[in-house]
Protein backbone atom coordinates (compact mmCIF):
# COMPACT_ATOMS: atom_id res chain seq x y z
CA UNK A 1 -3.73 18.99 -8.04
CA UNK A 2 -1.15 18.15 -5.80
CA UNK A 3 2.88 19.12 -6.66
CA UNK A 4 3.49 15.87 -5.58
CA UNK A 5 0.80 13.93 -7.88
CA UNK A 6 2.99 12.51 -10.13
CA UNK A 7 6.20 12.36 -8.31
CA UNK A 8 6.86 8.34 -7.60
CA UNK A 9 8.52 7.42 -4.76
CA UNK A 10 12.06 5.95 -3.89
CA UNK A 11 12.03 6.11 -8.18
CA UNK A 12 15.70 5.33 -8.37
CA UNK A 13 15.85 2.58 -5.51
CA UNK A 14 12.94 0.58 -7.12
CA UNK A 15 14.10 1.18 -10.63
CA UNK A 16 17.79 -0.16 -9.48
CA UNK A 17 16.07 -2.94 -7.32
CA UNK A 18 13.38 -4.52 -10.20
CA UNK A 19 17.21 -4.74 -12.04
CA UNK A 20 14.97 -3.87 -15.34
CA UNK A 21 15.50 -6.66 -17.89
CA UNK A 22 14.47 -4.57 -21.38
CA UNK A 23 12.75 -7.54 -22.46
CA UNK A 24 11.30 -8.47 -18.99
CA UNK A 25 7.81 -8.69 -17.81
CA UNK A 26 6.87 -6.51 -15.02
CA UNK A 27 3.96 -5.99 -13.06
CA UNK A 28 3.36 -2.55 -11.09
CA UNK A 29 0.94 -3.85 -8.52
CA UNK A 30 -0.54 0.05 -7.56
CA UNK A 31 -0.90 1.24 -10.39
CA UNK A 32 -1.61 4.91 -9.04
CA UNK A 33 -0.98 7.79 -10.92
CA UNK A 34 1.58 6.00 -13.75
CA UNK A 35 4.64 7.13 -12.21
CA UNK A 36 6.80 4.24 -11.83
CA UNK A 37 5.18 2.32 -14.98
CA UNK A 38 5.81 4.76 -17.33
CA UNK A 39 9.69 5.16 -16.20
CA UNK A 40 9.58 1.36 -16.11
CA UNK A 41 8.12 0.80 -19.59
CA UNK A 42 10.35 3.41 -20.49
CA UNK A 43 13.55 0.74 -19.97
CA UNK A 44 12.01 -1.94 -21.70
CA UNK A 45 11.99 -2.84 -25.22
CA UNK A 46 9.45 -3.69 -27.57
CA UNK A 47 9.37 -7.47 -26.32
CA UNK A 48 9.17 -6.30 -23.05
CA UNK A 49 5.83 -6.13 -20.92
CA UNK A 50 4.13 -4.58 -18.06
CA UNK A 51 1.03 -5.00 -16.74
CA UNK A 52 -0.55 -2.36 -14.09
CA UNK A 53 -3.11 -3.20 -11.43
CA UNK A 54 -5.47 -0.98 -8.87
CA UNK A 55 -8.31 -1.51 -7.55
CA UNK A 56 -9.49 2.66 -8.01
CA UNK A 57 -11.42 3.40 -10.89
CA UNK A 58 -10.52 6.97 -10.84
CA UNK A 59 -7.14 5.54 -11.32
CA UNK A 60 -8.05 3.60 -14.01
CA UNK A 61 -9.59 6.24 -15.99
CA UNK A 62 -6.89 8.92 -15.41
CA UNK A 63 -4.59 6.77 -16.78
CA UNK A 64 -2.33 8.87 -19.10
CA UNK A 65 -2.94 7.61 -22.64
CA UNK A 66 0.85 7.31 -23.75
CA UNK A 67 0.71 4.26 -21.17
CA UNK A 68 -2.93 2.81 -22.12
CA UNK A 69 -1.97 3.34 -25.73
CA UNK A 70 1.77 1.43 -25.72
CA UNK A 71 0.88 -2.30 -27.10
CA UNK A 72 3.59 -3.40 -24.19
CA UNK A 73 1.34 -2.27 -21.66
CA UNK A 74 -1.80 -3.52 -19.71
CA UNK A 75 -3.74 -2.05 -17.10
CA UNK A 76 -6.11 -3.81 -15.07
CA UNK A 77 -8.71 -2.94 -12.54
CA UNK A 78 -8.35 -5.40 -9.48
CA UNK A 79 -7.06 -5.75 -6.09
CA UNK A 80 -3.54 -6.64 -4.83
CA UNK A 81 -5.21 -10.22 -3.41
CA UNK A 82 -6.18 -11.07 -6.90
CA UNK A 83 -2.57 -11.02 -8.36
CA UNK A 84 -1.80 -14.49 -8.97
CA UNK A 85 -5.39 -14.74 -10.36
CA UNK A 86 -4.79 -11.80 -13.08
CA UNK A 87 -1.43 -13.56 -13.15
CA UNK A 88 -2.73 -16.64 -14.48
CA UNK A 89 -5.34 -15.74 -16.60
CA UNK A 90 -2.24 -14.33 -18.71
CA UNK A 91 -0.48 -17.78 -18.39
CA UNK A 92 2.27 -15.67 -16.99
CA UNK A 93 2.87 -17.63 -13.40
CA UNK A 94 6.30 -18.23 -12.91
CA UNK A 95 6.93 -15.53 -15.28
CA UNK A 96 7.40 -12.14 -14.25
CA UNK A 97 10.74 -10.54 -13.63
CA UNK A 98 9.61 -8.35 -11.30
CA UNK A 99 6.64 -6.66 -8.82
CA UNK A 100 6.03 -3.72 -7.72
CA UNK A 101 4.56 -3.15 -4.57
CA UNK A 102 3.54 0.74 -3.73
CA UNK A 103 1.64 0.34 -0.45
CA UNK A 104 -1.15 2.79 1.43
CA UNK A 105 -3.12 5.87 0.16
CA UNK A 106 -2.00 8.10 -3.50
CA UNK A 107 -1.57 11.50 -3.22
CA UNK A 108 -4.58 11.91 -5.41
CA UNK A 109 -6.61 10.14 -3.24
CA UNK A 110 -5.53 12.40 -0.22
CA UNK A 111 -5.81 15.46 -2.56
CA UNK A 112 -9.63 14.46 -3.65
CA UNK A 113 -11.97 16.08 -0.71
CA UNK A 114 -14.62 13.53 -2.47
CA UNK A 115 -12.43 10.63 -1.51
CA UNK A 116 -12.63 10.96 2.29
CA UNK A 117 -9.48 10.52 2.97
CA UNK A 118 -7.78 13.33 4.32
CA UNK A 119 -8.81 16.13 7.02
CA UNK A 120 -7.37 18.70 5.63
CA UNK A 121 -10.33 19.59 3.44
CA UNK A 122 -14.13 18.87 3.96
CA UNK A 123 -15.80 16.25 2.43
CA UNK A 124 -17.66 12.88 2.57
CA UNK A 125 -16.46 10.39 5.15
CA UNK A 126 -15.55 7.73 2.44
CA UNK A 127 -12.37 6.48 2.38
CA UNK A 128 -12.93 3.68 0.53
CA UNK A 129 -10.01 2.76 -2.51
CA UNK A 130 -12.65 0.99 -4.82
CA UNK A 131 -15.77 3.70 -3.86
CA UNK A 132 -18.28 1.31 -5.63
CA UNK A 133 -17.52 -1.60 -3.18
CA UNK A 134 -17.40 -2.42 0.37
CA UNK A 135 -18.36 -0.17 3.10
CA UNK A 136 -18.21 3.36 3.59
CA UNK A 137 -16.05 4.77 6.59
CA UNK A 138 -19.16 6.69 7.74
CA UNK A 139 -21.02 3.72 7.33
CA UNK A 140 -18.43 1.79 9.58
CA UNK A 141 -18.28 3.79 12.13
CA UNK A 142 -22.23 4.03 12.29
CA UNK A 143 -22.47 -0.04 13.41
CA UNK A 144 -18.46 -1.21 14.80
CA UNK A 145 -18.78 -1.90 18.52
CA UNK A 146 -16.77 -0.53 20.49
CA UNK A 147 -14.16 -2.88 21.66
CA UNK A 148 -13.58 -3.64 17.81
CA UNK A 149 -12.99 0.05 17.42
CA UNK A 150 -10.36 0.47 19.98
CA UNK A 151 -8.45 -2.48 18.96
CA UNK A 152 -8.60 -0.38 15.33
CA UNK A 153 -7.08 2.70 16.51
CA UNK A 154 -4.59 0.74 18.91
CA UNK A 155 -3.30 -1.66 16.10
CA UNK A 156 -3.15 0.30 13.29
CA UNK A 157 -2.89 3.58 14.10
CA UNK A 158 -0.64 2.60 17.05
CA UNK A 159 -3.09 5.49 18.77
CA UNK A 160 -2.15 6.63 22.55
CA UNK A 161 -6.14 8.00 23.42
CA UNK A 162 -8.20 5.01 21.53
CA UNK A 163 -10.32 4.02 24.35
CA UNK A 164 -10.99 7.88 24.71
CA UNK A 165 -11.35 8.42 20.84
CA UNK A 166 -13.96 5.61 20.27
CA UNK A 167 -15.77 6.32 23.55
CA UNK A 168 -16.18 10.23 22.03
CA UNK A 169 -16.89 8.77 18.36
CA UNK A 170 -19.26 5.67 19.99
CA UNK A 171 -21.27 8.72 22.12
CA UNK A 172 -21.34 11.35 19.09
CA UNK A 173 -23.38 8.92 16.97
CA UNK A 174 -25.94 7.63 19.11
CA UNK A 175 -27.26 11.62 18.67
CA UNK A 176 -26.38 12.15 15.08
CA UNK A 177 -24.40 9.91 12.29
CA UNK A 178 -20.54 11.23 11.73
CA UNK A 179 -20.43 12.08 7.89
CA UNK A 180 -17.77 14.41 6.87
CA UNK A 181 -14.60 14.27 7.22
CA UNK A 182 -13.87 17.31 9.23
CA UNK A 183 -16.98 16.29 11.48
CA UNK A 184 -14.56 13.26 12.43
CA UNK A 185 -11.29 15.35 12.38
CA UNK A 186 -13.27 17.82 14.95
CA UNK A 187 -14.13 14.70 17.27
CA UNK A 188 -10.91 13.15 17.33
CA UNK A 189 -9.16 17.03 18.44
CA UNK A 190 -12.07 17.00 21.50
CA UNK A 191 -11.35 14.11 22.85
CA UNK A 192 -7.48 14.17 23.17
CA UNK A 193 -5.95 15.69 25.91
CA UNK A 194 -4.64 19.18 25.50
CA UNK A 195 -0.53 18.03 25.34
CA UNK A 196 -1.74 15.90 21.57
CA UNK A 197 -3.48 18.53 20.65
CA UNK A 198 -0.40 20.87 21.03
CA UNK A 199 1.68 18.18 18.91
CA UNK A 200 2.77 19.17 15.07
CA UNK A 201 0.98 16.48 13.56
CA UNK A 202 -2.92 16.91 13.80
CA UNK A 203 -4.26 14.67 16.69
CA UNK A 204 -6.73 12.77 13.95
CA UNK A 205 -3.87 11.57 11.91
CA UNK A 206 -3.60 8.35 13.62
CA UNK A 207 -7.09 7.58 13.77
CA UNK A 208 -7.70 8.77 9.50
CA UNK A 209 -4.74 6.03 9.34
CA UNK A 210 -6.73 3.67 11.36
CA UNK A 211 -9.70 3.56 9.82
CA UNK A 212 -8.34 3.89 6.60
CA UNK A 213 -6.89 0.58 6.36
CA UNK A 214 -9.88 -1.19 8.22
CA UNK A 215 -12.14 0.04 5.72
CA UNK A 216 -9.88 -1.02 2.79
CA UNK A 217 -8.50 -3.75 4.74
CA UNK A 218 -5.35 -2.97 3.68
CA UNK A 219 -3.11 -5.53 5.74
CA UNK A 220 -5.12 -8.69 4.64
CA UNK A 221 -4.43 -7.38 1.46
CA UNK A 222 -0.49 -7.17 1.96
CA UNK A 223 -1.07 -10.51 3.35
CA UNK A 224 -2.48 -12.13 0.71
CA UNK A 225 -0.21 -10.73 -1.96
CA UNK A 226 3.20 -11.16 -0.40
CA UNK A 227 3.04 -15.19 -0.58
CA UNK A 228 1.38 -14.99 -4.22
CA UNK A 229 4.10 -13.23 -5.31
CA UNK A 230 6.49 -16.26 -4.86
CA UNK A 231 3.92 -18.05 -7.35
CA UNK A 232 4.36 -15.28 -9.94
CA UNK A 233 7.78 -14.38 -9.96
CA UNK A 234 10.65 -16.01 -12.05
CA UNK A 235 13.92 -17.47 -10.65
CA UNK A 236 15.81 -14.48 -10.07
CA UNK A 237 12.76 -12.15 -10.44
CA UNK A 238 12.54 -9.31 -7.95
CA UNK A 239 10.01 -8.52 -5.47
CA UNK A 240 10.21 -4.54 -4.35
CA UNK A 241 7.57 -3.11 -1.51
CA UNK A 242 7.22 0.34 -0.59
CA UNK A 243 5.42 1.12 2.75
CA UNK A 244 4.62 3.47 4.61
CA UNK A 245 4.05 2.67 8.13
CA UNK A 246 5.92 0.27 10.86
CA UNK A 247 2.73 -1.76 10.32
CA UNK A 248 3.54 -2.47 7.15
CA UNK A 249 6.85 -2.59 7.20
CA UNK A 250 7.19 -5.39 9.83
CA UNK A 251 5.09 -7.30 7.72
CA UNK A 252 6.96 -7.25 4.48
CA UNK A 253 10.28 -7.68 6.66
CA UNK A 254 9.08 -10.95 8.55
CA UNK A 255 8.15 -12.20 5.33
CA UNK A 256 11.30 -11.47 3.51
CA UNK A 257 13.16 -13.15 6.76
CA UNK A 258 10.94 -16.22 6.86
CA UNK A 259 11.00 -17.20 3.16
CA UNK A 260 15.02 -16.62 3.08
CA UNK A 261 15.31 -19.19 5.63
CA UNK A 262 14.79 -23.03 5.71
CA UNK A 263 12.12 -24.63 8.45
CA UNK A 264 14.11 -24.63 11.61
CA UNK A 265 14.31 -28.48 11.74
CA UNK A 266 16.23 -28.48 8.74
CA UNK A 267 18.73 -25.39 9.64
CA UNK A 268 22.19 -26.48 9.61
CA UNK A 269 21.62 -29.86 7.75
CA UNK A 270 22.93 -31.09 4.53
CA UNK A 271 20.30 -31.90 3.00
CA UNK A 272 16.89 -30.11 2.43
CA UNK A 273 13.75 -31.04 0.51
CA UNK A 274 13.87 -28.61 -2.82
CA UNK A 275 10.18 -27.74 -1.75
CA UNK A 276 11.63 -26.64 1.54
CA UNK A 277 14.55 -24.27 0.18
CA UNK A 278 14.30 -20.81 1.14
CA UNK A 279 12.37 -19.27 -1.80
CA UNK A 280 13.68 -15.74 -1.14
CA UNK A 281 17.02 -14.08 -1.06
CA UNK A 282 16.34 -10.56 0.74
CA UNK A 283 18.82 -7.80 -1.09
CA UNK A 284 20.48 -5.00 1.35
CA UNK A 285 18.16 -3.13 4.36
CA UNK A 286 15.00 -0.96 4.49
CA UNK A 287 15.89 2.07 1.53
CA UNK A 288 14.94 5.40 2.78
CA UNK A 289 14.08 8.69 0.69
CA UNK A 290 17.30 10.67 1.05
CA UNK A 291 17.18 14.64 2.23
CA UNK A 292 16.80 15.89 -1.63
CA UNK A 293 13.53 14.00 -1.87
CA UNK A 294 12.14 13.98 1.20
CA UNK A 295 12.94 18.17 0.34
CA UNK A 296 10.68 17.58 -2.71
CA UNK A 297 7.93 15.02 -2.04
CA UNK A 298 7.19 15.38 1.65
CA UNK A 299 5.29 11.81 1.02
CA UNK A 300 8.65 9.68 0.78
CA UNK A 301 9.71 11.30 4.41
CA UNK A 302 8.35 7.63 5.98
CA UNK A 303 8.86 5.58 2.72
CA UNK A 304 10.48 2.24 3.52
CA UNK A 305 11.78 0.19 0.11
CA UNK A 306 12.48 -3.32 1.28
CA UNK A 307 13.72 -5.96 -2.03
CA UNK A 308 13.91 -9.82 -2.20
CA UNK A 309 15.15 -12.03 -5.17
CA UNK A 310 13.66 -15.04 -6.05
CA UNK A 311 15.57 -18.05 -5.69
C-alpha cells in the first residue's frame, strides 16, 4: 500500500472551493479511494447528500464501510460520461451544489502491479480503469496502426521520440506480442536516444501516460462530463476539477473561459437571450499543491485545481 493511498489532493482548495452547504447535495465524480467524500460528508448534516461515482470495481468494493454505511451517502459504479444520466435517474438535475472532478490514474491503481499501469513493478499490460470492459493496452497495441500510434504518443503524452517509439513497439510485435508492463517500459528505454535516457524521469513515462488515456479514453470522457455538469448543477453550485496534465488542464480552462462568456455577436450589447447568458462564473486561477504537500504526497507536485460557479 502506498503512503500516499489515502491522502486526497489539493483537500483544502476543493473543500474551500465546493463552499460546502451542510445540507447540500454533492457529487464526488472519482470516487477513488474515499478521500475527499468522507471529509466532504464529514461537513454535511443529516439532510445533506453525496453521491460517489467510478467506473473501477476495485474501487467500488474497497470502499470503506463508514462511507457505504452513512444513509447520506451513495456510491455508484459508472463512468464520468454517464453523470447527468445517474443524475437524473435521482431526479436530482438542476440540483446539486457541487462536483467534484478528480481527473487521471489513483494511486492505488499505480500501486496495483495487476492493474498495468505503472513501470515500476512487473505485471500485465492492462491499464484499463473498468478491467471488465473495453480493450486491454496489450491488446491495443497488438492491432493500432502505426500512424494512429504516433499521433497517441505526440498528443497525449506530448512525446519528443514517438515516430521512433511506435516504429520500435510496431517492429517488436510482429515477432512476439508486448504483454507486461516492464516488457513495454524496456522497449520504450531502447528506442530513445541516450540524452532521454539520461533524464530523471524514466523515458516510458510519457508513453505509460499516452496510452493510458487512449485505452480509457480519458479526454472524451472530460469532454463529455464538463458540459453535463452545467445540466446538473444548481444556480450558484460549484464545479471543481483537478488535473493532472497540460492536456487536461487546457481543456477544463477553455471550457471555464467559453461558458463565462456570451457568443461573440452578442459581446458588448444590452441585451442577451437568457439561453445565451454565460452559464459559468470561473472563481480565481489554476490552485497548485503548496511545498508542504507536494513534501508529503509527491502526486499533487502537477495537480492543477481550476473552480467555476454556476450562474
Amino acid at each position: 500500500m502506498s503512503s500516499s493511498e489515502h491522502v486526497p489532493v489539493l483537500l483544502g482548495p476543493v473543500l474551500e472551493g465546493l463552499d460546502i452547504k451542510q445540507d447540500g447535495c454533492y457529487v464526488d465524480g472519482t470516487f477513488g479511494r474515499g478521500g475527499h467524500s468522507a471529509e466532504i460528508l464529514k461537513r454535511l448534516n443529516a439532510k445533506g447528500r453525496l453521491i460517489g461515482i467510478d467506473r473501477d470495481p476495485d474501487a467500488i468494493q474497497s470502499a470503506p464501510g463508514f462511507l457505504t454505511n452513512d444513509p447520506r451517502f451513495e456510491l455508484v459504479r459508472g463512468e464520468l460520461a454517464e453523470l447527468q444520466n445517474i443524475i437524473d435517474e435521482r431526479k436530482l438535475i438542476g440540483k446539486i451544489d457541487g462536483l467534484l472532478l478528480d481527473l487521471g490514474v489513483s494511486s492505488p491503481q499505480l500501486d496495483e502491479a495487476r492493474r498495468g499501469f505503472s513501470f515500476l513493478r512487473d505485471g500485465p499490460l492492462d491499464m484499463r480503469m473498468d478491467p471488465g470492459g473495453g480493450t486491454s493496452a496489450s491488446d491495443w497495441l497488438s492491432s493500432v496502426e502505426e500512424r494512429e500510434l504516433i499521433h497517441v504518443l505526440r498528443a497525449y503524452g506530448e512525446e519528443t521520440f514517438a515516430k521512433r517509439i511506435a516504429r520500435a513497439i510496431v517492429s517488436t510485435r510482429v515477432e512476439s506480442p508486448i504483454r507486461t508492463t516492464l516488457q513495454l517500459a524496456s522497449l520504450v528505454e531502447a528506442a530513445v536516444p541516450a540524452r532521454a535516457r539520461a533524464q530523471k524521469r524514466h523515458p516510458a513515462t510519457q508513453t505509460f501516460q499516452a496510452i493510458r488515456i487512449a485505452v480509457n479514453d480519458e479526454l472524451g470522457q472530460l469532454q463529455a462530463v464538463l458540459p453535463q455538469s452545467i445540466n446538473v448543477l444548481r444556480k450558484g453550485g460549484r464545479l471543481c476539477v483537478i488535473s493532472f496534465h497540460s492536456l487536461e488542464d487546457r481543456i477544463v480552462k477553455r471550457f471555464i473561459r467559453n461558458e463565462s462568456r456570451e457568443p461573440e455577436q452578442y459581446r458588448g450589447m444590452p441585451s442577451i437571450p437568457d439561453e445565451l447568458r454565460p452559464k459559468l462564473t470561473g472563481i480565481g486561477k489554476a490552485i497548485k499543491a503548496n511545498t508542504e504537500e507536494i513534501g508529503s504526497n509527491r502526486r499533487s507536485r502537477s495537480a492543477r485545481l481550476r473552480i467555476a460557479e454556476r450562474n
